[in-house]
PDB file of N, CA and C in Angstrom:
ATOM      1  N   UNK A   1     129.960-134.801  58.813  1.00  0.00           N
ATOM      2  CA  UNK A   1     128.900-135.717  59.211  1.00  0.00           C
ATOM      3  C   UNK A   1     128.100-135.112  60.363  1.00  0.00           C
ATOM      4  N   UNK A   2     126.825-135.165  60.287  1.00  0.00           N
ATOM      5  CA  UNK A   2     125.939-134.789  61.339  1.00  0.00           C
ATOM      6  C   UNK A   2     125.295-135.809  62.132  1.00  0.00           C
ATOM      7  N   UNK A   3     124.964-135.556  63.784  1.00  0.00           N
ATOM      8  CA  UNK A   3     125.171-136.578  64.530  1.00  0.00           C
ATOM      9  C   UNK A   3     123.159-136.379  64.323  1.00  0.00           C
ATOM     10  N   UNK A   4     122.414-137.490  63.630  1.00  0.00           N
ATOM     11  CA  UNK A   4     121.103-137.892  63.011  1.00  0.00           C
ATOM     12  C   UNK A   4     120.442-137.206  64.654  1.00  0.00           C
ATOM     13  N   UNK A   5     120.597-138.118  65.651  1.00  0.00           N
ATOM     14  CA  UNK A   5     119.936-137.775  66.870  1.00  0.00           C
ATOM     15  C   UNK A   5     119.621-136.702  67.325  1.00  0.00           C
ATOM     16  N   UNK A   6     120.188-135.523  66.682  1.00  0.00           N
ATOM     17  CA  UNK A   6     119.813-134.288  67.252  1.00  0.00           C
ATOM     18  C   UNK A   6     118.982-133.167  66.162  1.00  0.00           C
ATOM     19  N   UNK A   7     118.536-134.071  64.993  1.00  0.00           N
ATOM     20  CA  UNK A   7     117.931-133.483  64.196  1.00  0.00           C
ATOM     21  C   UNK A   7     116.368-133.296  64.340  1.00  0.00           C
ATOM     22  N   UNK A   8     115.658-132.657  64.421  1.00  0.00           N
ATOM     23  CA  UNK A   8     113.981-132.700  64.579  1.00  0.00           C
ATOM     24  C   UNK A   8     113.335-133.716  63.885  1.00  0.00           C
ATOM     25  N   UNK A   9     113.815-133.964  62.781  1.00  0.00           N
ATOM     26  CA  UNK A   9     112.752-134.850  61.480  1.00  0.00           C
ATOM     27  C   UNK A   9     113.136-135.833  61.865  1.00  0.00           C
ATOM     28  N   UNK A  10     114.472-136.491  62.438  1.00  0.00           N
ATOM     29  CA  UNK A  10     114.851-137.571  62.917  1.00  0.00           C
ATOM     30  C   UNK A  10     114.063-137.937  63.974  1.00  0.00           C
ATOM     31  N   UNK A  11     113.879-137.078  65.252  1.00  0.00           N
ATOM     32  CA  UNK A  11     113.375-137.635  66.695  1.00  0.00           C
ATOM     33  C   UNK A  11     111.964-137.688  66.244  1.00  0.00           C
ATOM     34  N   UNK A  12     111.164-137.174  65.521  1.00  0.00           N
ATOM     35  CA  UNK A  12     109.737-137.012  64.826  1.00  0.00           C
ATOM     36  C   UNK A  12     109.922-138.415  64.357  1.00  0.00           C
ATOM     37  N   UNK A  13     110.358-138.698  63.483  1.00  0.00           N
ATOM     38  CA  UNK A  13     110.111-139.869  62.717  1.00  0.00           C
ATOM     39  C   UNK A  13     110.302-140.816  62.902  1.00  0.00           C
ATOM     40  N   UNK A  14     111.200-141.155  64.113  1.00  0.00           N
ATOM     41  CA  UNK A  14     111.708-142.276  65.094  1.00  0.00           C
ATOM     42  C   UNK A  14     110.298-142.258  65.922  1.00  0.00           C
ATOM     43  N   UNK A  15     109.943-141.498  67.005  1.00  0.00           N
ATOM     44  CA  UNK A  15     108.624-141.271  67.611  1.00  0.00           C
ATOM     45  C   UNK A  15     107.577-142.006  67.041  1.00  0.00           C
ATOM     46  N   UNK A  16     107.396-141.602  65.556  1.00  0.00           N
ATOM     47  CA  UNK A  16     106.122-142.446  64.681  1.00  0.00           C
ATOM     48  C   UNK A  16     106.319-143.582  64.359  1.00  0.00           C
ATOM     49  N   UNK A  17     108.026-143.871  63.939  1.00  0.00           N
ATOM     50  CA  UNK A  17     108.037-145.538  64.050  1.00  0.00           C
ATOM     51  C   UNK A  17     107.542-146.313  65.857  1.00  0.00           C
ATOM     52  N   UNK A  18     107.815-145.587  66.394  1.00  0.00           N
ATOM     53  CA  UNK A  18     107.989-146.444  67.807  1.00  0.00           C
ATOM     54  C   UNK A  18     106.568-146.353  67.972  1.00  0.00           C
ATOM     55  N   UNK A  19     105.874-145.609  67.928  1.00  0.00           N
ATOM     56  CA  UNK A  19     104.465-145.083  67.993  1.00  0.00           C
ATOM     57  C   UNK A  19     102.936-146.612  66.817  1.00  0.00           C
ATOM     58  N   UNK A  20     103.827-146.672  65.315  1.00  0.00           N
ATOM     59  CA  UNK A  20     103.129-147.723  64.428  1.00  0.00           C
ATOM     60  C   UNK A  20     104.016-148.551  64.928  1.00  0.00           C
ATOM     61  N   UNK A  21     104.966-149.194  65.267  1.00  0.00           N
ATOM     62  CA  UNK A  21     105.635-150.600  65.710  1.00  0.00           C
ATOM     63  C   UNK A  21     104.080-151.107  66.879  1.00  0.00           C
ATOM     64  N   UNK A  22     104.188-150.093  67.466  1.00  0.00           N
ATOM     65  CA  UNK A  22     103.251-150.551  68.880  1.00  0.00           C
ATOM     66  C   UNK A  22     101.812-150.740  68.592  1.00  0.00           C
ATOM     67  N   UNK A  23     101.492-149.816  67.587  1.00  0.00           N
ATOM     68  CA  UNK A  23      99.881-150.059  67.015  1.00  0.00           C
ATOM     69  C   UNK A  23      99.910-151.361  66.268  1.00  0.00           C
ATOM     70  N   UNK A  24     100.923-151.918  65.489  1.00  0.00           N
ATOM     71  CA  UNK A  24     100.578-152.672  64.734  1.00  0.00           C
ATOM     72  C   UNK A  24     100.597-153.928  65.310  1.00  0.00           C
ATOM     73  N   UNK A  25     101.259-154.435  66.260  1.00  0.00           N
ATOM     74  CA  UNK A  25     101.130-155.406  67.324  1.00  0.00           C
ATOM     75  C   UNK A  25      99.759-155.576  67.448  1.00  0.00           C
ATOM     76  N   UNK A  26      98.785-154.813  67.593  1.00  0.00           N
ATOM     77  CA  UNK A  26      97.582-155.087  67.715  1.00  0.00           C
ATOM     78  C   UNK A  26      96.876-155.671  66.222  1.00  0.00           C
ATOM     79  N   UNK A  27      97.334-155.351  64.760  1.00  0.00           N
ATOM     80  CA  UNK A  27      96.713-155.858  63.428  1.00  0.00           C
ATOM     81  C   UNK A  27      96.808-157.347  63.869  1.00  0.00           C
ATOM     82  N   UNK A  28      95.451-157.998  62.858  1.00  0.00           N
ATOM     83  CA  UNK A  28      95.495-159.397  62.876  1.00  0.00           C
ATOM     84  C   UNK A  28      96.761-160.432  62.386  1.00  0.00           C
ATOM     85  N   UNK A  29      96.858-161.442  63.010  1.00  0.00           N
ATOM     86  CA  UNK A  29      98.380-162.063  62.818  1.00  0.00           C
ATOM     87  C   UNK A  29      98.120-162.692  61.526  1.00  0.00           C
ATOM     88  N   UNK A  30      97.312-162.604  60.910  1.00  0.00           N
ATOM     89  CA  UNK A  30      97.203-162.907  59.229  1.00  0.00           C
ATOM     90  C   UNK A  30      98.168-161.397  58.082  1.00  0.00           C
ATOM     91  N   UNK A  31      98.100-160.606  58.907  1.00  0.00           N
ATOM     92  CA  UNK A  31      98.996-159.668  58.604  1.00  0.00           C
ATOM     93  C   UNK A  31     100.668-159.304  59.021  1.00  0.00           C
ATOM     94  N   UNK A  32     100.829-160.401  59.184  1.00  0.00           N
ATOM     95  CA  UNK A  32     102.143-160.000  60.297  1.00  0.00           C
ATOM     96  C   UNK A  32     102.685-160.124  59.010  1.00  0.00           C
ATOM     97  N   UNK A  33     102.934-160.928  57.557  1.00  0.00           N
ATOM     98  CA  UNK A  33     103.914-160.892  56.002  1.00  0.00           C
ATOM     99  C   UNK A  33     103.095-159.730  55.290  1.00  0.00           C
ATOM    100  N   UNK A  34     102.351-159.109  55.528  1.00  0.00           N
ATOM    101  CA  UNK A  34     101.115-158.320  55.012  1.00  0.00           C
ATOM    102  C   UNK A  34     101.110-157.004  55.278  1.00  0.00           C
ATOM    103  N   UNK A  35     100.325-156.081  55.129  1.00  0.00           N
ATOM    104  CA  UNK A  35     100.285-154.334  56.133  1.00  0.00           C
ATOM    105  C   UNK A  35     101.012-154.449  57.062  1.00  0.00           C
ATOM    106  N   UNK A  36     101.138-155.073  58.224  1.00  0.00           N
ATOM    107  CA  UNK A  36     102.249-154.586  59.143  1.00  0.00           C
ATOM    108  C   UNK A  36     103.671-154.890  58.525  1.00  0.00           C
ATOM    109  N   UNK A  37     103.649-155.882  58.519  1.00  0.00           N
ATOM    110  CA  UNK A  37     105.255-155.814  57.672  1.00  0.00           C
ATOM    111  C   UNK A  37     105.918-154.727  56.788  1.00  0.00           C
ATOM    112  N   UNK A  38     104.755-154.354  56.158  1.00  0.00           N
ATOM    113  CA  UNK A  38     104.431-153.359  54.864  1.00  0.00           C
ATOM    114  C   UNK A  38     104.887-152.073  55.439  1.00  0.00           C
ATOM    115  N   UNK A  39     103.722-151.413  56.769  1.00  0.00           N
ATOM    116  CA  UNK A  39     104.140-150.401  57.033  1.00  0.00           C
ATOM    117  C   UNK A  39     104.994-150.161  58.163  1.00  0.00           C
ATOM    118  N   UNK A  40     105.702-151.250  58.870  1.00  0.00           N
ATOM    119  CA  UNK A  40     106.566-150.997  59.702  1.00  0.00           C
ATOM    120  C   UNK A  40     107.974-150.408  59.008  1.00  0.00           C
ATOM    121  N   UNK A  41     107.899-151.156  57.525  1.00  0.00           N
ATOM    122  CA  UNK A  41     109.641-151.099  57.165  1.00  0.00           C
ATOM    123  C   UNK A  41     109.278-149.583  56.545  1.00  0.00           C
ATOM    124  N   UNK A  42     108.172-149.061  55.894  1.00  0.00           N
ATOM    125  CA  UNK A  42     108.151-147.908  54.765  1.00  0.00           C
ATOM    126  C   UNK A  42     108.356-146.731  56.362  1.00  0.00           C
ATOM    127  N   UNK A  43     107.726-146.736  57.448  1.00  0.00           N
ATOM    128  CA  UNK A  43     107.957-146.102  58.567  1.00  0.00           C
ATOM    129  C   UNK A  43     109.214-145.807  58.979  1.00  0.00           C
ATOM    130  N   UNK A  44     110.007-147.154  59.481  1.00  0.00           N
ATOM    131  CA  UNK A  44     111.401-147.236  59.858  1.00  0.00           C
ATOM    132  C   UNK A  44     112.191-146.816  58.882  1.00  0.00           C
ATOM    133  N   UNK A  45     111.930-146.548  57.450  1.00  0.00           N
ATOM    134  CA  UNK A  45     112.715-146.537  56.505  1.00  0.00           C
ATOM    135  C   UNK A  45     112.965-144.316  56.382  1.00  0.00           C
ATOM    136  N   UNK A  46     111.998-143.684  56.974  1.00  0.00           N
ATOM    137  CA  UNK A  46     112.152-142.472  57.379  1.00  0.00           C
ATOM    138  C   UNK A  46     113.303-142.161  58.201  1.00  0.00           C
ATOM    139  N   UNK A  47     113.491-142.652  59.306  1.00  0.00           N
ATOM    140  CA  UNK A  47     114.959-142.120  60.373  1.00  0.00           C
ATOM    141  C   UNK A  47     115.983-142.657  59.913  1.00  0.00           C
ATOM    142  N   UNK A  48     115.613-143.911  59.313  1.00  0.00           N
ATOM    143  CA  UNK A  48     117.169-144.923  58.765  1.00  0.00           C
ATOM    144  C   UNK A  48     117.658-143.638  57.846  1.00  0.00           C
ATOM    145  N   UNK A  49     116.623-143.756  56.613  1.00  0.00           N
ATOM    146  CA  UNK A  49     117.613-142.634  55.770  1.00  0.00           C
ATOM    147  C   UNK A  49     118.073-141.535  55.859  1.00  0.00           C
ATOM    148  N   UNK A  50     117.443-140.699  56.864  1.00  0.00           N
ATOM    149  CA  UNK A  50     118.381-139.767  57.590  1.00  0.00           C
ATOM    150  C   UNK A  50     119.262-140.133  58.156  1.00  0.00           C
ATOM    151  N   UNK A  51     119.523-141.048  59.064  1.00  0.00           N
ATOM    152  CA  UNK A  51     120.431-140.966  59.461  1.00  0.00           C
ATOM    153  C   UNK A  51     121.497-141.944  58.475  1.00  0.00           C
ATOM    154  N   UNK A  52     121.606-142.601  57.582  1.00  0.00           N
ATOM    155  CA  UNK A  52     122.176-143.038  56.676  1.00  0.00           C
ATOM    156  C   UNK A  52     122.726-141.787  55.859  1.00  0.00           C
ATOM    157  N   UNK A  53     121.702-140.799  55.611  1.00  0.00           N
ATOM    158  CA  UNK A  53     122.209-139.534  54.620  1.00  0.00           C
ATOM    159  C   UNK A  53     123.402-138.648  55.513  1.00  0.00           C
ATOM    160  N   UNK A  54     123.092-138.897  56.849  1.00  0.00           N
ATOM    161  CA  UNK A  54     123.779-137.516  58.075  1.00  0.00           C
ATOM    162  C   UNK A  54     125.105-138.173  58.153  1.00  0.00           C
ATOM    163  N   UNK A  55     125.121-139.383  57.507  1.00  0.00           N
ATOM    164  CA  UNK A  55     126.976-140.414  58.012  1.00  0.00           C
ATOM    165  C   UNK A  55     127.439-139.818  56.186  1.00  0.00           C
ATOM    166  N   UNK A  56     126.526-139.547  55.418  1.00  0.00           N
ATOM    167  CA  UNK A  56     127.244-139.452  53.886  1.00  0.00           C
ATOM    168  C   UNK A  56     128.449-137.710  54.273  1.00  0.00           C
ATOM    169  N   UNK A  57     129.305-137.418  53.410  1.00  0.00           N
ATOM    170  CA  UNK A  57     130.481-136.529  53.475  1.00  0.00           C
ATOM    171  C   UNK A  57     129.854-135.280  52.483  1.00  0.00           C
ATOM    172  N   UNK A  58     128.129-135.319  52.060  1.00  0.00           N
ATOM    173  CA  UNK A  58     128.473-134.180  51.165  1.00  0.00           C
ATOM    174  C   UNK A  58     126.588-133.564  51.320  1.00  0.00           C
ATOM    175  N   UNK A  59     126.622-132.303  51.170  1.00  0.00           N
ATOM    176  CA  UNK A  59     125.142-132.307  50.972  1.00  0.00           C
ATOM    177  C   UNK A  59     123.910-133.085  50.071  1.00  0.00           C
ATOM    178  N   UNK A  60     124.943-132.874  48.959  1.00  0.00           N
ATOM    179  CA  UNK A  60     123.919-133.827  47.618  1.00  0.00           C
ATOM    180  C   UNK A  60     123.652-135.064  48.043  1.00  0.00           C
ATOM    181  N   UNK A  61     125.067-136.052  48.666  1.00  0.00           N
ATOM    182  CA  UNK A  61     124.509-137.518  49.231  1.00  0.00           C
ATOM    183  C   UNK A  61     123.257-137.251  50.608  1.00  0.00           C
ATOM    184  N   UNK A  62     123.161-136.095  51.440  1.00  0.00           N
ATOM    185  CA  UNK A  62     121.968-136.049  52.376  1.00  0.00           C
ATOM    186  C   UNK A  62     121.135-135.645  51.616  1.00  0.00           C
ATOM    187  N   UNK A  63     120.851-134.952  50.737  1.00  0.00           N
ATOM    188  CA  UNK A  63     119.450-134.569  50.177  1.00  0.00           C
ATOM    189  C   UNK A  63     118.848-135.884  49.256  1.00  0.00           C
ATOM    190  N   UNK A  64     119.745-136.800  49.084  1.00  0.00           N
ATOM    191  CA  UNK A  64     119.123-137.431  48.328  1.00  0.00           C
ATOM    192  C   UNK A  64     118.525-138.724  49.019  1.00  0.00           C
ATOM    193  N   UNK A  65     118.636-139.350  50.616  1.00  0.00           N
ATOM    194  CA  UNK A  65     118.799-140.020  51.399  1.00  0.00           C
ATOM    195  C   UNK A  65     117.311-139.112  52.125  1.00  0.00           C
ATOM    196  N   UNK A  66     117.333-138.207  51.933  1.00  0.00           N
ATOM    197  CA  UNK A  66     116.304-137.239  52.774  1.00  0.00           C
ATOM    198  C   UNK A  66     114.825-137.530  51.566  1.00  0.00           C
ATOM    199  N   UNK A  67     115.216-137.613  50.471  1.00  0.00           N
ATOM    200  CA  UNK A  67     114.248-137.824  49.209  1.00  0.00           C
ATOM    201  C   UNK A  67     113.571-138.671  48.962  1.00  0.00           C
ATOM    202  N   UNK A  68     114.653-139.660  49.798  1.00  0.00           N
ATOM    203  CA  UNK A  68     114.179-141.044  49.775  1.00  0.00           C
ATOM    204  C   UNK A  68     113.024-141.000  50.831  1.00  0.00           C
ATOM    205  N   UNK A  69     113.621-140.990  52.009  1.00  0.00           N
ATOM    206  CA  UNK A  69     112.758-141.006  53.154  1.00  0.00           C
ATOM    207  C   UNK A  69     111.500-139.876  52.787  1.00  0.00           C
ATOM    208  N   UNK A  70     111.587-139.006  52.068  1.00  0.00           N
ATOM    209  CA  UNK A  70     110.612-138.052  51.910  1.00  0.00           C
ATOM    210  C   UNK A  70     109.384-139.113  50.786  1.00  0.00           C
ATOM    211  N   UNK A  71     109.796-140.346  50.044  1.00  0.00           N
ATOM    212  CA  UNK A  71     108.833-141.291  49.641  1.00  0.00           C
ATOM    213  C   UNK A  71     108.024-142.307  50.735  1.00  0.00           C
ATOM    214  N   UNK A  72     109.269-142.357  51.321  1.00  0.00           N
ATOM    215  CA  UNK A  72     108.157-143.438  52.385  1.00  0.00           C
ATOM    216  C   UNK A  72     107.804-143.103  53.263  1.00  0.00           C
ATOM    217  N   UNK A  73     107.620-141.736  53.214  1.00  0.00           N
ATOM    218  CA  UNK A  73     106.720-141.397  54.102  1.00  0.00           C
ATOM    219  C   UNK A  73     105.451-141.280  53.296  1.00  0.00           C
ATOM    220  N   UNK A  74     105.257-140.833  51.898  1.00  0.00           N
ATOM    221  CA  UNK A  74     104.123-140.924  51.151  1.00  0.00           C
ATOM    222  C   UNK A  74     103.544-142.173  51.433  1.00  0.00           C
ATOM    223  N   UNK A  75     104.058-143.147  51.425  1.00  0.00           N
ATOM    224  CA  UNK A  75     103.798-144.629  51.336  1.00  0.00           C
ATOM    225  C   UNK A  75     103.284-144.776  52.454  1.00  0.00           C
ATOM    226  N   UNK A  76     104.076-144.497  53.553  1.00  0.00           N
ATOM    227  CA  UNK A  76     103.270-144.590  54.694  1.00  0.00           C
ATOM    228  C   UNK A  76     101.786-144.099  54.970  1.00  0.00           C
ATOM    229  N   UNK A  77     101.786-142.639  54.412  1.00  0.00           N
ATOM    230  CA  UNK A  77     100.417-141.962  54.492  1.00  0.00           C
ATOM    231  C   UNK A  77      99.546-142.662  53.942  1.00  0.00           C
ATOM    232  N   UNK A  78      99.773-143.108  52.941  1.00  0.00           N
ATOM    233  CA  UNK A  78      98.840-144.326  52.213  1.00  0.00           C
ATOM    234  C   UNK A  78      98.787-145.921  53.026  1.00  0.00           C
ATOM    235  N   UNK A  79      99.651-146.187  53.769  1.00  0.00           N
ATOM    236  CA  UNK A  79      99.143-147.302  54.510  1.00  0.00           C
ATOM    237  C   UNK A  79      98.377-147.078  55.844  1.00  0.00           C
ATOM    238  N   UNK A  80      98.811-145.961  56.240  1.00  0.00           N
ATOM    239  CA  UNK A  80      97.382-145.509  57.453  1.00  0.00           C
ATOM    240  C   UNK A  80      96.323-145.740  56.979  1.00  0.00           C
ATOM    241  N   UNK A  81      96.026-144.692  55.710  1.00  0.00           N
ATOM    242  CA  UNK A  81      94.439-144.715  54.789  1.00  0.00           C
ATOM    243  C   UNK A  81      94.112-146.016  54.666  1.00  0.00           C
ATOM    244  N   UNK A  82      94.954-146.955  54.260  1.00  0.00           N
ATOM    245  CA  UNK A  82      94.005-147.957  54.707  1.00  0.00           C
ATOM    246  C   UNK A  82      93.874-149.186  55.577  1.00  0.00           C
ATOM    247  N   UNK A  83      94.920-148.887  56.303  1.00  0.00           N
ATOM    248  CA  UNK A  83      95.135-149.807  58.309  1.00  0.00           C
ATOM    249  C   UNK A  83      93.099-149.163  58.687  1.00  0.00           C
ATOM    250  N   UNK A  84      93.431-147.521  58.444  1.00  0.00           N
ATOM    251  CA  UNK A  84      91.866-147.307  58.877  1.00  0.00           C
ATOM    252  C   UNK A  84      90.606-147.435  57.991  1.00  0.00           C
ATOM    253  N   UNK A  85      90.567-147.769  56.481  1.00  0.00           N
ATOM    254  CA  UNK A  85      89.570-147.874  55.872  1.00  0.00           C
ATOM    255  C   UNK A  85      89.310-149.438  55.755  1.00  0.00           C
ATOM    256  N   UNK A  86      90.365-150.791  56.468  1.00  0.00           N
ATOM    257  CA  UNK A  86      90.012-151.693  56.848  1.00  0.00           C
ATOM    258  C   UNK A  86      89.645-151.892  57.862  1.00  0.00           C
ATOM    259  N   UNK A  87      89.966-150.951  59.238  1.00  0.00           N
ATOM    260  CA  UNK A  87      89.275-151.751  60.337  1.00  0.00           C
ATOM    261  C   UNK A  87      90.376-151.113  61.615  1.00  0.00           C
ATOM    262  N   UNK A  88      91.772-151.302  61.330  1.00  0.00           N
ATOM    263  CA  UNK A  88      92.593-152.036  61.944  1.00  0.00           C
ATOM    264  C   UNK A  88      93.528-150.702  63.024  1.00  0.00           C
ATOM    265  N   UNK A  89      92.574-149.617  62.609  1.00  0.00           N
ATOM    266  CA  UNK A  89      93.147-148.156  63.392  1.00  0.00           C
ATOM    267  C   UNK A  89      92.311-147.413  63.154  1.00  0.00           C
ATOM    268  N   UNK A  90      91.531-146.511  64.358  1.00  0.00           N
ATOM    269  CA  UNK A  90      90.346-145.496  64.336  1.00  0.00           C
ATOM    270  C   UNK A  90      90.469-144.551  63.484  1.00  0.00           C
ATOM    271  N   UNK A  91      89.521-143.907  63.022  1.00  0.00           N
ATOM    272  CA  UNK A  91      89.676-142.811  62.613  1.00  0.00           C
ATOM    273  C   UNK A  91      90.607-141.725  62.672  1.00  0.00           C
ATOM    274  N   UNK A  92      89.869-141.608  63.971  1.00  0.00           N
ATOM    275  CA  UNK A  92      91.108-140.518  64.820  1.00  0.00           C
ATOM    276  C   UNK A  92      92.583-140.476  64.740  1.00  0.00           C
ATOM    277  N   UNK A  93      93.192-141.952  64.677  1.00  0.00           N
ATOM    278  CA  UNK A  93      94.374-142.097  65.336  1.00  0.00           C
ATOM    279  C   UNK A  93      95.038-142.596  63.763  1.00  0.00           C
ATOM    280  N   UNK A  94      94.188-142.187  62.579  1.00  0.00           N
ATOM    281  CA  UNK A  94      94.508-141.892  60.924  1.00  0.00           C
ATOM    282  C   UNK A  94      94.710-140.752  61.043  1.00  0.00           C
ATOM    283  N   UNK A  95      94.016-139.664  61.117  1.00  0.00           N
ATOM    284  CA  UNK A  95      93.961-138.546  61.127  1.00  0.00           C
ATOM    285  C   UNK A  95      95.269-138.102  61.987  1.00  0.00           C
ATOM    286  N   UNK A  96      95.654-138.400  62.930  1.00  0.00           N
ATOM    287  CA  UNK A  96      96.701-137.835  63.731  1.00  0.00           C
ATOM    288  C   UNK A  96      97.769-138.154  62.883  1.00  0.00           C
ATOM    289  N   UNK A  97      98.037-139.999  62.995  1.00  0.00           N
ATOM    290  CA  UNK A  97      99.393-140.150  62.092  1.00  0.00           C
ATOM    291  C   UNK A  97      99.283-139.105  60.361  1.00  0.00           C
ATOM    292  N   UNK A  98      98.392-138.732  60.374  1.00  0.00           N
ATOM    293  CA  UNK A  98      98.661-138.542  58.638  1.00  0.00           C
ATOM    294  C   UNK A  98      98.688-137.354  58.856  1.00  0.00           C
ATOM    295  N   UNK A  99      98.477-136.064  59.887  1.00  0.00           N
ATOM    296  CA  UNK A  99      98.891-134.701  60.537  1.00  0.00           C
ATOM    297  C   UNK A  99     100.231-134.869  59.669  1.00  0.00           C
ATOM    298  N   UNK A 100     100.888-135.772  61.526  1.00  0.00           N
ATOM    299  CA  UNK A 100     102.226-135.914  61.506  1.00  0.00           C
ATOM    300  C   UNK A 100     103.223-136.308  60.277  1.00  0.00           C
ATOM    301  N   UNK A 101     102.664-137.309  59.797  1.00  0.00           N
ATOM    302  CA  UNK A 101     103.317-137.522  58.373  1.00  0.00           C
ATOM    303  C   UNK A 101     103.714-136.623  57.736  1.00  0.00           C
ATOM    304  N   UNK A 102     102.260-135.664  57.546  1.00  0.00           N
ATOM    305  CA  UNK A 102     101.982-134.768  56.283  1.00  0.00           C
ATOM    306  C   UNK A 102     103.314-133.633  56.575  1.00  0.00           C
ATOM    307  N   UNK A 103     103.491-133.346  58.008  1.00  0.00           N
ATOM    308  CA  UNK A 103     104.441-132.191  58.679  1.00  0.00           C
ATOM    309  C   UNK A 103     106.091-132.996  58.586  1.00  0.00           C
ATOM    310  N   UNK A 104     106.020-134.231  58.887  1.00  0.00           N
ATOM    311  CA  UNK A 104     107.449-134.711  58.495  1.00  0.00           C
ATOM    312  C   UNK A 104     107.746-134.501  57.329  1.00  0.00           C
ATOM    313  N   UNK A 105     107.076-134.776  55.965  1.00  0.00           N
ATOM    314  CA  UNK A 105     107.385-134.867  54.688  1.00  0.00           C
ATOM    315  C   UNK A 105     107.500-133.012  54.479  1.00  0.00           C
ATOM    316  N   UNK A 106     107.078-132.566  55.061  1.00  0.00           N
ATOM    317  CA  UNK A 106     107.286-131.070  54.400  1.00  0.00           C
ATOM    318  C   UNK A 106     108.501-130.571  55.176  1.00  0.00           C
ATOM    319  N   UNK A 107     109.140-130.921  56.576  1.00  0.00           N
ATOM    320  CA  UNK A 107     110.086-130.867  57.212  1.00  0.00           C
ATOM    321  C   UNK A 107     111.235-131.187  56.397  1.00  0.00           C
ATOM    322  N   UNK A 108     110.932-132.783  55.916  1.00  0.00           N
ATOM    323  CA  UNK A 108     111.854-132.899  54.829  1.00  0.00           C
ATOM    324  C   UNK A 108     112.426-132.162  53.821  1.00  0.00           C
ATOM    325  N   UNK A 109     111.048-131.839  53.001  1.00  0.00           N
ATOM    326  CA  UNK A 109     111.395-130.806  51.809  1.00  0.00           C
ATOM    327  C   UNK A 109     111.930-129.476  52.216  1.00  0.00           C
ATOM    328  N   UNK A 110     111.848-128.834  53.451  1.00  0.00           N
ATOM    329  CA  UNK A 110     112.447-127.620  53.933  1.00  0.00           C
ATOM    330  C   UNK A 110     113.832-127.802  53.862  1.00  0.00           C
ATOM    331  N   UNK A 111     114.241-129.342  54.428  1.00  0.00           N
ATOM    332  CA  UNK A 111     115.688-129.043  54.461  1.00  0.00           C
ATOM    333  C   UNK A 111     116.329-129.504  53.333  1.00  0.00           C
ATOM    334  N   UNK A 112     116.024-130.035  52.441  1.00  0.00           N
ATOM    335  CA  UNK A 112     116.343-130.715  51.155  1.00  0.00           C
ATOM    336  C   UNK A 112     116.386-129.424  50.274  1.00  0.00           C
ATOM    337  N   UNK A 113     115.790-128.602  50.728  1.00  0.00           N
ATOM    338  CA  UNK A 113     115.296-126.863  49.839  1.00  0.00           C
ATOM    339  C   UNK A 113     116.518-125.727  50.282  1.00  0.00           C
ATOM    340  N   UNK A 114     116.947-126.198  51.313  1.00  0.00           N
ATOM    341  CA  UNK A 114     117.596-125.326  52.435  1.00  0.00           C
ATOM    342  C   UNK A 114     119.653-125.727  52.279  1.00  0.00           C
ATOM    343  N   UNK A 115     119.206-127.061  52.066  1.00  0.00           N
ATOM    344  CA  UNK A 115     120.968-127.950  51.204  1.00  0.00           C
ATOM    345  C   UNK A 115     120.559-127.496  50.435  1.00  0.00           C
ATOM    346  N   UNK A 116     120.114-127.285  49.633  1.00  0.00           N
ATOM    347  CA  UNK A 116     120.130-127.472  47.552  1.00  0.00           C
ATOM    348  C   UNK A 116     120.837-125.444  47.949  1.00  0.00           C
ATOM    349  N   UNK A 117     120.537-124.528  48.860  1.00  0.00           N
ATOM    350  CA  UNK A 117     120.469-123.209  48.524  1.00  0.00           C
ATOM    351  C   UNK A 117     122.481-122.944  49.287  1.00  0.00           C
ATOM    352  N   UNK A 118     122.572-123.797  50.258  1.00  0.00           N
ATOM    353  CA  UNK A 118     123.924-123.706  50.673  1.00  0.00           C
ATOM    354  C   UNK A 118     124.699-124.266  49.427  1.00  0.00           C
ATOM    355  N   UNK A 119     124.363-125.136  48.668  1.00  0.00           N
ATOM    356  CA  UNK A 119     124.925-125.311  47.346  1.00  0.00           C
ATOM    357  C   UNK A 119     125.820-124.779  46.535  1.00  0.00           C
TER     358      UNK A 119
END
């Protein structure tokens, strides 16, 4: 078992939840069952499954926990696109989260590429 906290994609992806938890406080409270709800859990759902995969006993159970999280982060990228093509987050601060996204999800696939070769 690997201790999640000391992994890069973990402290990255924890960072961006803590980072959209705090932006979304600001979306309209007609959204609180709506987009924020939406993209807080597909966000949080990135470090959970790492660290859910880092408590599993085998590589195949982390790569596949890593696969997962490697979807919602897609999902996520798609709920920035449109937090900012409604209104509800600048341009800019789309563009940054969806950097970061774009570099978590390929972080992912490095190490999901990297188990599959210790295999």
């Amino acid at each position: 078992m690997l201790d999640f906290k000391n992994i890069a994609i973990w402290q990255r992806s924890h960072q961006l939840t803590l980072d959209i938890y705090k932006a979304t406080q600001q979306f309209p409270k007609e959204e609180s069952f709506g987009l924020t709800s939406q993209i807080r859990r597909a966000v949080s759902s990135i470090p959970t499954n790492i660290a859910e995969g880092c408590g599993r006993r085998s590589n195949a159970e982390l790569a596949n926990f890593l696969n997962i999280a490697c979807g919602s982060a897609s999902e996520v990228e798609y709920e920035i696109l449109l937090a900012k093509e409604i209104g509800y987050i600048s341009p800019a601060q789309c563009e940054s989260w969806t950097r970061e996204i774009i570099e978590i999800r390929s972080m992912l696939a490095a190490y999901m590429k990297r188990l599959k070769s210790e295999h």
